[in-house]
Each structure stands twice: as structure tokens, then as C-alpha cells.
Protein backbone atom coordinates (compact mmCIF):
# COMPACT_ATOMS: atom_id res chain seq x y z
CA UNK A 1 96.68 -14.04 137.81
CA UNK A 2 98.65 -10.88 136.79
CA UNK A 3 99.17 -9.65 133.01
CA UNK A 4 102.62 -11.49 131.64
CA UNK A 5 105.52 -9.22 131.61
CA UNK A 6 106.83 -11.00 128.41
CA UNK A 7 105.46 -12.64 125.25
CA UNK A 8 103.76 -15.80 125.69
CA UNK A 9 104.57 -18.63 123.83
CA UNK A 10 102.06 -22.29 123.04
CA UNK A 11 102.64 -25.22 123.21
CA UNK A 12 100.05 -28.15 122.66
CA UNK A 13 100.48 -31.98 123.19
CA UNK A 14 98.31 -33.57 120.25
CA UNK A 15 98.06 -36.52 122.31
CA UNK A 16 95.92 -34.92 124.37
CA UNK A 17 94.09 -33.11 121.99
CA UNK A 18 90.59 -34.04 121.40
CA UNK A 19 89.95 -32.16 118.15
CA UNK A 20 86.92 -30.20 120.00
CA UNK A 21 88.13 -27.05 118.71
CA UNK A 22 86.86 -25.11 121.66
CA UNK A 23 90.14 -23.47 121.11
CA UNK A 24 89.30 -21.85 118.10
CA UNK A 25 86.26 -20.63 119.28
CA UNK A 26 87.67 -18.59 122.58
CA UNK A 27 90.21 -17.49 120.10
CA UNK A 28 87.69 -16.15 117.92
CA UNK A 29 85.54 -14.50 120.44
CA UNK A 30 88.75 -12.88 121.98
CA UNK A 31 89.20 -11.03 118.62
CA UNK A 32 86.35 -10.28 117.28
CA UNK A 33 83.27 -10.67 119.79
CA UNK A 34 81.53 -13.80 118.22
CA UNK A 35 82.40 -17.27 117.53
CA UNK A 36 83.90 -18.18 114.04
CA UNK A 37 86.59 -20.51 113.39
CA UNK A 38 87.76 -19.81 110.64
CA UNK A 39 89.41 -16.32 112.14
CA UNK A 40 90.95 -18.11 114.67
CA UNK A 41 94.45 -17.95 114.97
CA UNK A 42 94.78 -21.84 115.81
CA UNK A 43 93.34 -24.43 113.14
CA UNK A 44 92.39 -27.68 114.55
CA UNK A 45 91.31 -31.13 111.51
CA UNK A 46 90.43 -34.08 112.51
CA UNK A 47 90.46 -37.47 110.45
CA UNK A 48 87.03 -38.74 111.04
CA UNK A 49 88.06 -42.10 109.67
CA UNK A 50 91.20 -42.19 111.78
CA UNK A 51 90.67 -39.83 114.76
CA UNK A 52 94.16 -38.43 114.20
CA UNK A 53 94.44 -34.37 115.37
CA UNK A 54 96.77 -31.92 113.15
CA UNK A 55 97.00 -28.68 115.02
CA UNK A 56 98.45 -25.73 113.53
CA UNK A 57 98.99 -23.36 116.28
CA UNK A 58 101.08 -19.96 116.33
CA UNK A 59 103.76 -20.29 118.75
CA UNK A 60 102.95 -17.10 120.15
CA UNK A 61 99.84 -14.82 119.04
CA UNK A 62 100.90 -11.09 119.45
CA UNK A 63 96.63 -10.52 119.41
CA UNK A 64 96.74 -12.30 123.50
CA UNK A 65 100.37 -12.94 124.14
CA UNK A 66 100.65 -10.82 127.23
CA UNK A 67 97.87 -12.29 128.69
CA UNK A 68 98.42 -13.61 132.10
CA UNK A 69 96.15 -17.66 130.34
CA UNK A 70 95.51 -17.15 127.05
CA UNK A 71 91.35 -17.47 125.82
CA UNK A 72 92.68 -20.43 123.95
CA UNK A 73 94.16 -22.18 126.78
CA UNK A 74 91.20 -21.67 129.44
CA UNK A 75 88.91 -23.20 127.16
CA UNK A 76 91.00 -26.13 126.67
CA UNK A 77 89.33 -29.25 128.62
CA UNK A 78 91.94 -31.54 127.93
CA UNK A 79 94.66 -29.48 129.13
CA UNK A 80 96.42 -30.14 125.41
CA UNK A 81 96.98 -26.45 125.11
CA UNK A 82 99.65 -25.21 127.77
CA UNK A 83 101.62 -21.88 127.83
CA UNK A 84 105.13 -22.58 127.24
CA UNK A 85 107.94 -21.00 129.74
């Protein structure tokens, strides 16, 4: 794919979302080299005693925005994470 002309924006269906917060982790390692969540851009809880996701996701992330699929997004199994037009 090539490099977005434009800013990218995210979009995530919580339905879909698994809480696996693979997310986080590519979004780490994208800015800083290594995995750590808690410099990730996205933040992804889970209610163990319900199962219910909260995401809190920046609708676009100036750090990858012009990339043609976000880190975030590849490493999204579920396909939860999309890049919005």
C-alpha cells in the first residue's frame, strides 16, 4: 500500500473488540521500539466480571496518521480497529 496523502482517522466497533490489547502493544512498539502499554496512544479495560470493552482511542494519532494501515490496525485480529474514510 502507498503512504496516505491525508490524515488518518480510527474508528473501532467495540462489538468486535476482544479486549486483547494487541493494539496497544503495536502502538507502543511503533513509538518507542518495545512493548509497553501504558505509552500507547489507545487504552483498552476490560470488565473481567462482565466482559464489557471500553476503548479510548484517538481519532487520529498525528505519531502514524499518514501511514498507508496504521501498527494499531494490522495487529488487530478481530478487525474491531478500521481506518475511517
Amino acid at each position: 500500500m502507498e503512504p496516505k496523502t491525508k490524515e488518518t482517522f480510527l474508528k473501532i466497533d467495540t462489538a468486535l473488540c476482544n479486549g486483547c490489547r494487541a493494539c496497544e502493544l503495536a502502538c507502543s512498539f511503533y513509538l518507542k521500539g518495545f512493548c509497553d502499554p501504558t505509552i500507547s496512544k489507545i487504552k483498552i479495560t476490560r470488565d473481567n466480571e462482565t466482559g464489557e470493552v471500553f476503548c479510548d482511542i484517538p481519532s487520529s494519532c498525528p505519531e502514524c496518521s499518514y501511514e498507508a494501515e496504521p501498527p494499531c490496525v494490522a495487529a488487530c485480529a478481530t478487525g474491531a480497529l478500521i481506518v475511517k474514510e
